[in-house]
N, C-alpha and C. Protein backbone atom coordinates (compact mmCIF):
# COMPACT_ATOMS: atom_id res chain seq x y z
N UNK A 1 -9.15 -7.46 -12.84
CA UNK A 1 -7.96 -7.68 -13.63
C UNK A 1 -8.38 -8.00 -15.06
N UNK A 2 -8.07 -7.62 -16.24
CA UNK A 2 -8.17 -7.36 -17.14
C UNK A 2 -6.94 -8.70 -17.82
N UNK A 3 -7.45 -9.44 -18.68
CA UNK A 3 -6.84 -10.69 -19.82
C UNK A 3 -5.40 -10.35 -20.07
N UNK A 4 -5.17 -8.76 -20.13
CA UNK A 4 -3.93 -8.64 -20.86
C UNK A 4 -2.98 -8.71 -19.54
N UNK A 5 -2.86 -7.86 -18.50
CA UNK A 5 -2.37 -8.19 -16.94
C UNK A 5 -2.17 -9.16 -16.39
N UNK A 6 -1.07 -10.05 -16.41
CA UNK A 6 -0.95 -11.00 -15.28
C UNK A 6 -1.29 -11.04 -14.27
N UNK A 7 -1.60 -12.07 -13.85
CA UNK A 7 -1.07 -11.71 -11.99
C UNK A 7 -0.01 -11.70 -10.85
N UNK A 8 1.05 -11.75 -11.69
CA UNK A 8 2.12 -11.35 -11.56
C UNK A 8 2.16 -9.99 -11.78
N UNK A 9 2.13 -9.28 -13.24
CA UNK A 9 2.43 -7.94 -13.46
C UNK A 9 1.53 -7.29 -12.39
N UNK A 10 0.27 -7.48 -12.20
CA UNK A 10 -0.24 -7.20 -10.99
C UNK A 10 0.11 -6.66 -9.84
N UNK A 11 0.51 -7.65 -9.72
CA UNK A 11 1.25 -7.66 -7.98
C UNK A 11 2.55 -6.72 -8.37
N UNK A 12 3.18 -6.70 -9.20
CA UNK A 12 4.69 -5.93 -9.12
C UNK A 12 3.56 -4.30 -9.14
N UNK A 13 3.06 -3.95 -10.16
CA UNK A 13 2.39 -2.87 -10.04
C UNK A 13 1.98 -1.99 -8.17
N UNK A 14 1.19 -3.19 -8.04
CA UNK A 14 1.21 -2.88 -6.10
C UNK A 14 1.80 -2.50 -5.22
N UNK A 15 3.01 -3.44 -5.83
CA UNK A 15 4.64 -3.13 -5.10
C UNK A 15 5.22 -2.16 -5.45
N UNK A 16 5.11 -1.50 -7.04
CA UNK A 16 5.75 -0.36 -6.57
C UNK A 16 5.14 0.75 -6.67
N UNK A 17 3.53 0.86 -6.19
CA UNK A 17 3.14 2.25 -5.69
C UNK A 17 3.66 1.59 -4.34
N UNK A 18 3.64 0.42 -3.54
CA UNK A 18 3.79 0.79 -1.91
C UNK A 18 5.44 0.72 -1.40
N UNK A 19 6.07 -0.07 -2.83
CA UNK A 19 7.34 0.74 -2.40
C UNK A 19 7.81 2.28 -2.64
N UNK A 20 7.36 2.56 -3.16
CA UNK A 20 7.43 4.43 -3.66
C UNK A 20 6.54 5.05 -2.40
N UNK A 21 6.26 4.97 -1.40
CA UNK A 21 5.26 5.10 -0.53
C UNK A 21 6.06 4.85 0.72
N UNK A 22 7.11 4.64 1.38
CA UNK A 22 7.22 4.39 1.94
C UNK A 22 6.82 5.37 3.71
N UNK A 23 6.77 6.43 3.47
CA UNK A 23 6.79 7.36 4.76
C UNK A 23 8.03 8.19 5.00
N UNK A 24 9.21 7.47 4.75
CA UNK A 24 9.99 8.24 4.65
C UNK A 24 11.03 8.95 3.30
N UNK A 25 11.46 9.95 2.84
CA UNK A 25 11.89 10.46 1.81
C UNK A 25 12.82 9.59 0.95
N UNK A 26 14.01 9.47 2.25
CA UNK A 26 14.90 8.72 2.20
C UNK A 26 14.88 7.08 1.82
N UNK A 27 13.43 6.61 2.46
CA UNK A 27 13.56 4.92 1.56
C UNK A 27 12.48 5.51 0.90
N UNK A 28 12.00 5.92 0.49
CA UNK A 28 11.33 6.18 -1.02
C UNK A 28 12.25 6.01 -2.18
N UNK A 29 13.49 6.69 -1.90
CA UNK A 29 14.52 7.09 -3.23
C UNK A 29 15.34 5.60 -3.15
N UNK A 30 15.39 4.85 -1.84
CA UNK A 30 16.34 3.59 -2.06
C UNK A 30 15.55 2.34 -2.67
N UNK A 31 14.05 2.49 -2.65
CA UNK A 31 13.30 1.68 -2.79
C UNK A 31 12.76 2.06 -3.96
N UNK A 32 13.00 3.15 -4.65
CA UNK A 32 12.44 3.47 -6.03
C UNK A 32 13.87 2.80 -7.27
N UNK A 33 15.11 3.06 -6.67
CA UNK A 33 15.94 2.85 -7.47
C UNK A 33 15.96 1.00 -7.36
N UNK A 34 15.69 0.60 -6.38
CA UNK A 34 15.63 -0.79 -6.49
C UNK A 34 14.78 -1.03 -7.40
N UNK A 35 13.52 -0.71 -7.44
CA UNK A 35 12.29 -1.07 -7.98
C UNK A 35 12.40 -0.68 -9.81
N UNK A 36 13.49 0.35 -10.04
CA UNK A 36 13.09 0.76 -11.11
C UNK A 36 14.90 -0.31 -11.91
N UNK A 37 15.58 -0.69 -10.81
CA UNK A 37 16.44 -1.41 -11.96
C UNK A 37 15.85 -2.94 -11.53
N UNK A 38 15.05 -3.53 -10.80
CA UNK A 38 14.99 -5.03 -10.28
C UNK A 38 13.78 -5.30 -10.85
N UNK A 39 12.57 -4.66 -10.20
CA UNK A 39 11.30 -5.20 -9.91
C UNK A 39 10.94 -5.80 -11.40
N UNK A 40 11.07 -5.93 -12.77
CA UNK A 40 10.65 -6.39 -13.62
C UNK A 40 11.27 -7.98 -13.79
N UNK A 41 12.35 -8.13 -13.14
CA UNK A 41 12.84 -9.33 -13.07
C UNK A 41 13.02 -10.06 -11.95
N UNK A 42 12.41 -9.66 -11.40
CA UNK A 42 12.23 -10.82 -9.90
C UNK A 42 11.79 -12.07 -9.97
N UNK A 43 11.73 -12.98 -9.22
CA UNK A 43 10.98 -13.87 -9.13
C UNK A 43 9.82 -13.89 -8.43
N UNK A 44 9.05 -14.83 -8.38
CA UNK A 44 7.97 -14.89 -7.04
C UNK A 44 8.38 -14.71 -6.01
N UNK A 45 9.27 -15.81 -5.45
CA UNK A 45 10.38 -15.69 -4.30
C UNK A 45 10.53 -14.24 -3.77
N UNK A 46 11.58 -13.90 -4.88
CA UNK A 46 12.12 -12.54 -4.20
C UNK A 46 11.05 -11.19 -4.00
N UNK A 47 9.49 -11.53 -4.77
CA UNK A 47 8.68 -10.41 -4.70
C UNK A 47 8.09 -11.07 -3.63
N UNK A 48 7.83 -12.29 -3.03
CA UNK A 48 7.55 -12.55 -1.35
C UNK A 48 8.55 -11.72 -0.61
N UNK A 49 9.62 -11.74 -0.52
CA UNK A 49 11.02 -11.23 0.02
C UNK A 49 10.47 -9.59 -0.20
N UNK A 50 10.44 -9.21 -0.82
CA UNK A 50 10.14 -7.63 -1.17
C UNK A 50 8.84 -6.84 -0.58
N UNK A 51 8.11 -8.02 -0.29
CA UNK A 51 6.72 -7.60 -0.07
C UNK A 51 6.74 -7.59 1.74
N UNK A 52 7.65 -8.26 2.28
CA UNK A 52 8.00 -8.99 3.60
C UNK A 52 8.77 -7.65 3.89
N UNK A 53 10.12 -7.19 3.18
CA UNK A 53 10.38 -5.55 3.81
C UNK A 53 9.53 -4.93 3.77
N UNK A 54 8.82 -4.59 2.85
CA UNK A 54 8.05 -3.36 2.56
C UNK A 54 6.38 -3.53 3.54
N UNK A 55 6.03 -4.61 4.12
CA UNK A 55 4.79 -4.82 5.23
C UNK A 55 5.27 -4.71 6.50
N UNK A 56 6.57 -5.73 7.13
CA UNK A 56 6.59 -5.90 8.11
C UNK A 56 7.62 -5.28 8.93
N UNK A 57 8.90 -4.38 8.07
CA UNK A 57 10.14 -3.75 8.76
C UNK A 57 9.43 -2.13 8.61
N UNK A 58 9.80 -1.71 10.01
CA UNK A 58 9.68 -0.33 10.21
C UNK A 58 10.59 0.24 9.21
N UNK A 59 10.13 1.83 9.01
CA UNK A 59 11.15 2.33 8.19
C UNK A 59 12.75 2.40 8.69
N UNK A 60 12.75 2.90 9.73
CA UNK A 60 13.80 3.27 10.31
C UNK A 60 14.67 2.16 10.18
N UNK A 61 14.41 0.57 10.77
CA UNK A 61 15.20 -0.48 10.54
C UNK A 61 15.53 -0.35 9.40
N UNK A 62 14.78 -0.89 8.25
CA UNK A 62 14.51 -1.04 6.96
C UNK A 62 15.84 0.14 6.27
N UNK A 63 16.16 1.43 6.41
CA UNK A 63 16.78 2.26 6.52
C UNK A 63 18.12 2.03 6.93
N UNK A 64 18.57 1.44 8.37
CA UNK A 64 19.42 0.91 8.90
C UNK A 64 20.34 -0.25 8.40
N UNK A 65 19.17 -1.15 7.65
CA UNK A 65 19.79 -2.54 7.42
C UNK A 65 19.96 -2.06 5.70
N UNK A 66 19.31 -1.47 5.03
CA UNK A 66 19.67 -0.97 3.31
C UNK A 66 20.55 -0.47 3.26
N UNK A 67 21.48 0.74 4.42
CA UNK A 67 22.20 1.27 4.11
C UNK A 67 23.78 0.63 4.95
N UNK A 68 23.26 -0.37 5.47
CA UNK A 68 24.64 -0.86 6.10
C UNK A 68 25.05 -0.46 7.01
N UNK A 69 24.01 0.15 7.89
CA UNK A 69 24.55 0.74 9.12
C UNK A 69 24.35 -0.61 10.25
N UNK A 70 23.64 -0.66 10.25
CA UNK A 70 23.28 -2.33 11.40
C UNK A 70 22.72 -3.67 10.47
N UNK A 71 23.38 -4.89 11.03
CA UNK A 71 23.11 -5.82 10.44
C UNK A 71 21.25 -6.20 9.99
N UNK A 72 20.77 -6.71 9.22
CA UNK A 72 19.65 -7.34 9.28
C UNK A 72 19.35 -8.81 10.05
N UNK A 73 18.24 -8.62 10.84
CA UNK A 73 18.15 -10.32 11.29
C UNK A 73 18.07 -10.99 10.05
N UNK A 74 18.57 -12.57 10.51
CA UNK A 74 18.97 -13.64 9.49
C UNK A 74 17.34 -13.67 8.32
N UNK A 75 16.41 -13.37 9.07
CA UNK A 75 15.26 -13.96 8.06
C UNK A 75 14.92 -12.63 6.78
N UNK A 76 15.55 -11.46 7.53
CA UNK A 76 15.51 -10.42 6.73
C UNK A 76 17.06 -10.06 5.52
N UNK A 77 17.89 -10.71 5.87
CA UNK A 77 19.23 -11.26 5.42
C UNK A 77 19.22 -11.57 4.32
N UNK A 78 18.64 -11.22 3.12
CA UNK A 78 18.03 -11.98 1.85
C UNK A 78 18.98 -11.11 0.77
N UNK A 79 18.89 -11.70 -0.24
CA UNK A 79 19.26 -11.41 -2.06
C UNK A 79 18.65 -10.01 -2.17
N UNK A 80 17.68 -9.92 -2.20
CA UNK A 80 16.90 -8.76 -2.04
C UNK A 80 17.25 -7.51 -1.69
N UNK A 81 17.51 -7.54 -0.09
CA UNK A 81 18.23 -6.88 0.67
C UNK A 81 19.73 -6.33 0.31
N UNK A 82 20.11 -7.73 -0.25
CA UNK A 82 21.70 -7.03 -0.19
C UNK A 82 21.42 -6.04 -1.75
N UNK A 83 20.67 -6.48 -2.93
CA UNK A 83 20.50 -6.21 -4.07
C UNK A 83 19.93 -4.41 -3.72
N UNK A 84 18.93 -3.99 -2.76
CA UNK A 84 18.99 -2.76 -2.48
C UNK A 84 20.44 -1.96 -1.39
N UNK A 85 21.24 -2.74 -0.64
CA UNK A 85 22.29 -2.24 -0.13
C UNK A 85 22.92 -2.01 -1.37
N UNK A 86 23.52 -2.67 -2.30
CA UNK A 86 24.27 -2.19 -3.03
C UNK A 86 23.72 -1.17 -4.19
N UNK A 87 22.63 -0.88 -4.16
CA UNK A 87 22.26 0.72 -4.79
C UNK A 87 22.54 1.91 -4.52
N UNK A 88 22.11 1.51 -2.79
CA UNK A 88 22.14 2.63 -1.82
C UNK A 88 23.59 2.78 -1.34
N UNK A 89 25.38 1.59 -1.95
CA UNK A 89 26.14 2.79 -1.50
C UNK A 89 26.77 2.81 -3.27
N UNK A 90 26.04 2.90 -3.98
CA UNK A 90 26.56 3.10 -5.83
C UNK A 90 27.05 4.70 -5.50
């Protein structure tokens, strides 16, 4: 890491080659539009929260619960979450 790079800017960098990455087409484009109106203003918090969809929810859920088709469990239930649902029905 280089003086001028945070480690913050860092980490958002990470996040969004592996949110742009997802495997599937479809959360690529829900997770790019999140990333390209949010990810510069997040908090720590919510880039824990971001980093927590994008490691530990399959796509398909992840898919399910962004677009409002099935609820998210409570721990996945976040600011975050709803902040990409409401992209994905703009």
């Amino acid at each position: 890491m280089t003086d001028n790079i945070s480690e913050l800017e860092m980490r958002r960098k990470k996040l969004l080659f592996r949110g742009g990455h997802r495997g599937t087409k479809e959360n690529d484009i829900l997770m790019g539009r999140f990333m390209e109106k949010h990810l510069s203003t997040l908090t720590e918090e919510q880039l824990d929260t971001f980093e927590a969809l994008i490691n530990e929810v399959p796509d398909a859920d992840f898919f399910k619960w962004a677009t409002g088709k099935e609820q998210a469990p409570a721990q996945y239930d976040t600011d975050v979450l709803r902040m990409i649902r409401e992209l994905s029905n703009a």
